[in-house]
Protein backbone atom coordinates (compact mmCIF):
# COMPACT_ATOMS: atom_id res chain seq x y z
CA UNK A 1 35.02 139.59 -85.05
CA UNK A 2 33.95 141.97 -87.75
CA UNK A 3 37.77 141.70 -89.15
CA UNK A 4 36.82 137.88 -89.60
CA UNK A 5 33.70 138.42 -91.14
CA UNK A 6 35.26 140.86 -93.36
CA UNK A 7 38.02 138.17 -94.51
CA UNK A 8 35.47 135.71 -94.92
CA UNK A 9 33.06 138.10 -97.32
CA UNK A 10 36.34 138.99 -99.38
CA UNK A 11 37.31 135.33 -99.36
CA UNK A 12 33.75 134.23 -100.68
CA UNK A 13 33.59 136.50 -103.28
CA UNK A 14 37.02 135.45 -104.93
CA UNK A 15 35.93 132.10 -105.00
CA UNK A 16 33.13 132.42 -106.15
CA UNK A 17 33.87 134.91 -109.44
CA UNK A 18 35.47 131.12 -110.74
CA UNK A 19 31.76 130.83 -111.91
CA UNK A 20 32.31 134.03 -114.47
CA UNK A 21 35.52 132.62 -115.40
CA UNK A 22 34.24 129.27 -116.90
CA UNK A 23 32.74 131.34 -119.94
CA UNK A 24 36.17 133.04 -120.59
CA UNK A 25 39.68 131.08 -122.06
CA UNK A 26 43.05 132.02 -120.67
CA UNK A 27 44.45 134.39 -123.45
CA UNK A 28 47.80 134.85 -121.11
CA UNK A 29 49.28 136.36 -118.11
CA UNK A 30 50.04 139.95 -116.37
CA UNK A 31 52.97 139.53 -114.20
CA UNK A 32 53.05 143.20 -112.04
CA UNK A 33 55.83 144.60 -110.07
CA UNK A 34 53.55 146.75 -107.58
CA UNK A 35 55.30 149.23 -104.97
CA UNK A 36 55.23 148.98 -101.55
CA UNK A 37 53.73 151.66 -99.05
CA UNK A 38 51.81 152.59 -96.04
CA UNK A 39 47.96 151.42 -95.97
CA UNK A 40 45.23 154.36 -94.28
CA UNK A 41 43.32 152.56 -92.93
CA UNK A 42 40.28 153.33 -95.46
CA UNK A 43 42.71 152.59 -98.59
CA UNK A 44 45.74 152.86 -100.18
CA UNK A 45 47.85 153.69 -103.49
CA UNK A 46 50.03 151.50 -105.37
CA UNK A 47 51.91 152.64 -108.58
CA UNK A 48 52.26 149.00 -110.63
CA UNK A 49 54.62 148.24 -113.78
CA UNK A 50 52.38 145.16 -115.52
CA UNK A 51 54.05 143.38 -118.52
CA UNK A 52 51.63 141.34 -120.68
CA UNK A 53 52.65 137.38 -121.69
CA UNK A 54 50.07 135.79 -124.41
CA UNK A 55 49.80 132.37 -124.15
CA UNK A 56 52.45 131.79 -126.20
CA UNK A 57 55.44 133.69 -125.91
CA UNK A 58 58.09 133.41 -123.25
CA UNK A 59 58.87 137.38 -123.66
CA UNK A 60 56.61 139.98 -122.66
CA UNK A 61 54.56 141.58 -125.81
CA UNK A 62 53.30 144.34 -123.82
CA UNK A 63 53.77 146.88 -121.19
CA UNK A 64 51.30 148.88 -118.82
CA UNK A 65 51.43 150.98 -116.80
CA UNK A 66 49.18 150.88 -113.49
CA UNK A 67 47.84 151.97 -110.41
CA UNK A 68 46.38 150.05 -107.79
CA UNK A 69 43.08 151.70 -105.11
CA UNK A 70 42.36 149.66 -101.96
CA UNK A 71 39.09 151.12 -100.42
CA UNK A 72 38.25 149.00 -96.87
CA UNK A 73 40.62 148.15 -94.27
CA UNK A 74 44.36 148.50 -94.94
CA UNK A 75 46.25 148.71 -92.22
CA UNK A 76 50.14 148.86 -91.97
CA UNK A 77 52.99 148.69 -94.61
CA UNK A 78 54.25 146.37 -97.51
CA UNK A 79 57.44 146.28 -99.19
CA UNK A 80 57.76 145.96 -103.41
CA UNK A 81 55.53 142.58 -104.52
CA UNK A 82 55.01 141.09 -107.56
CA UNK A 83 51.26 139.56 -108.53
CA UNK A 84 50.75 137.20 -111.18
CA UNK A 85 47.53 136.72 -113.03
CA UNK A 86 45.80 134.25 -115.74
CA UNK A 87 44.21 136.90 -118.52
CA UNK A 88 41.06 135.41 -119.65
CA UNK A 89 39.14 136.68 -122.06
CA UNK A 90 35.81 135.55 -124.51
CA UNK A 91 37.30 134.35 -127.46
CA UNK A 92 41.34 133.78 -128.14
CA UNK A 93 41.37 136.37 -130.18
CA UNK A 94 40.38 138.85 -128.16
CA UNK A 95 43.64 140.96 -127.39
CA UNK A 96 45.05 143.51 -129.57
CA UNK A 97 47.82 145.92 -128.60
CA UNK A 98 46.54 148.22 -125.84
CA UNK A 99 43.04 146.44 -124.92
CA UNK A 100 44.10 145.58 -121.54
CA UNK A 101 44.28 149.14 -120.45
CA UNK A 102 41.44 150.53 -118.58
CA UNK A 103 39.49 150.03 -115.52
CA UNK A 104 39.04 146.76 -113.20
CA UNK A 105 38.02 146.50 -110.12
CA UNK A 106 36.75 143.14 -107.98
CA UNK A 107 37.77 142.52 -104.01
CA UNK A 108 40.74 141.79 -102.41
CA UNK A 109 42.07 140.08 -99.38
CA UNK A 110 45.58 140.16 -98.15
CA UNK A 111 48.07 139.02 -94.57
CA UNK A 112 51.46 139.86 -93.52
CA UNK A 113 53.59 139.50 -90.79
CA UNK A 114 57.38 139.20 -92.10
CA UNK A 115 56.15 137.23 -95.51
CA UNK A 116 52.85 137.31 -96.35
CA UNK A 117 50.40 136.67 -98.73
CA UNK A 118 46.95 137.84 -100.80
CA UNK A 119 44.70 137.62 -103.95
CA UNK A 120 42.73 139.76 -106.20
CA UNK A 121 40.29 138.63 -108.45
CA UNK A 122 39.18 141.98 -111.35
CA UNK A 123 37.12 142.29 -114.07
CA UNK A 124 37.76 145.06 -116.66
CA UNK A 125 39.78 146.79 -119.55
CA UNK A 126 38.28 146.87 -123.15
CA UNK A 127 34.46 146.91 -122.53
CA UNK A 128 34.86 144.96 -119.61
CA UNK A 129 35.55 142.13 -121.66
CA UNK A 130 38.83 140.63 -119.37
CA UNK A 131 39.10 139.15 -116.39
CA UNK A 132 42.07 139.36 -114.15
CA UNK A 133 42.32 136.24 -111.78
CA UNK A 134 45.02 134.97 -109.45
CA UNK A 135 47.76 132.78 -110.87
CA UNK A 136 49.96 132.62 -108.24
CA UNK A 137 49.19 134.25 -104.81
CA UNK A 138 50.51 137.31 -104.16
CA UNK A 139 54.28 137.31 -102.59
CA UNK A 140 55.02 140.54 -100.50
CA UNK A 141 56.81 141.22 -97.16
CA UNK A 142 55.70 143.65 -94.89
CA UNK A 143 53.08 144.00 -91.83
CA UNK A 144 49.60 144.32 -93.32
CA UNK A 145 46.21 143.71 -93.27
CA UNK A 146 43.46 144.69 -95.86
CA UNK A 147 40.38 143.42 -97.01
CA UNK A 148 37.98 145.40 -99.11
CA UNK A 149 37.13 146.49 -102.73
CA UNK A 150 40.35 147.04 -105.46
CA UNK A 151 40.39 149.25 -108.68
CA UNK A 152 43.02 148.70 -110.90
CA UNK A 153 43.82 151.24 -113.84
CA UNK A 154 45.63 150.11 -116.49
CA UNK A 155 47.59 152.11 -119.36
CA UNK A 156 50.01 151.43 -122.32
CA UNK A 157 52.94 153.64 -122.65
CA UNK A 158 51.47 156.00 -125.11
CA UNK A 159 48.36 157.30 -123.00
């Protein structure tokens, strides 16, 4: 029962961050390769590669480097995945090289048996002025369950 109320908390709360969104345009999108591993039960670490798209551009004008903290339940393991988000920011001119890196963080909720599936919705980077939110659900295979809070670090190849 408490694992369903968790879910349902996690699930409320990504929903509801659309709200923050409306304020923000779509500037472009992070497309992540994040590695798979075992989840402790209280958390886990994820080593991502991110590459940024702007709106425009088929070919990715950015890398980062990243590292994914689940603190909550995470239970089990997950194979390589791939997460796609919209990058919204305040204005459309908002990027510059680099100004994604930094911190997010925001809540997660995730399922697998065999194939499975999740979303993350983070808010962070420059000043906290982006917003990370789910453009396609998260694909990964594995046998997992985790619900909780996320922080996402992001850096460019220089730092």
């Amino acid at each position: 029962m408490k694992l369903i109320t968790a879910i349902a908390l996690a699930g409320t709360a990504l929903f509801t961050t659309g709200a923050h969104a409306q304020d923000k345009v779509q500037i472009g999108r992070l497309e992540c390769a994040v590695e798979g591993g075992i989840g402790l039960i209280l958390g886990s670490s994820k080593d991502a590669v991110c590459s940024f798209y702007d709106s425009e551009s088929a070919e990715p004008i950015e890398v980062y480097y990243g590292k994914v903290n689940k603190v909550g339940l995470d239970i089990g393991f997950t194979e390589k995945s791939v997460i796609q988000w919209l990058v919204l920011a305040p204005t459309t001119d908002a990027y510059a090289p680099g100004s994604l890196a930094g911190e997010y963080v925001g809540v997660s909720a995730q399922a697998s048996l065999g194939l499975g599936a999740g979303a993350n919705v983070l808010v962070g980077g420059s000043a906290d002025g982006f917003m990370l939110q789910p453009l396609s659900v998260q694909g990964q295979a594995g046998i997992n369950v985790a619900v909780g809070i996320t922080g996402f670090q992001l850096r460019t190849a220089t730092q």
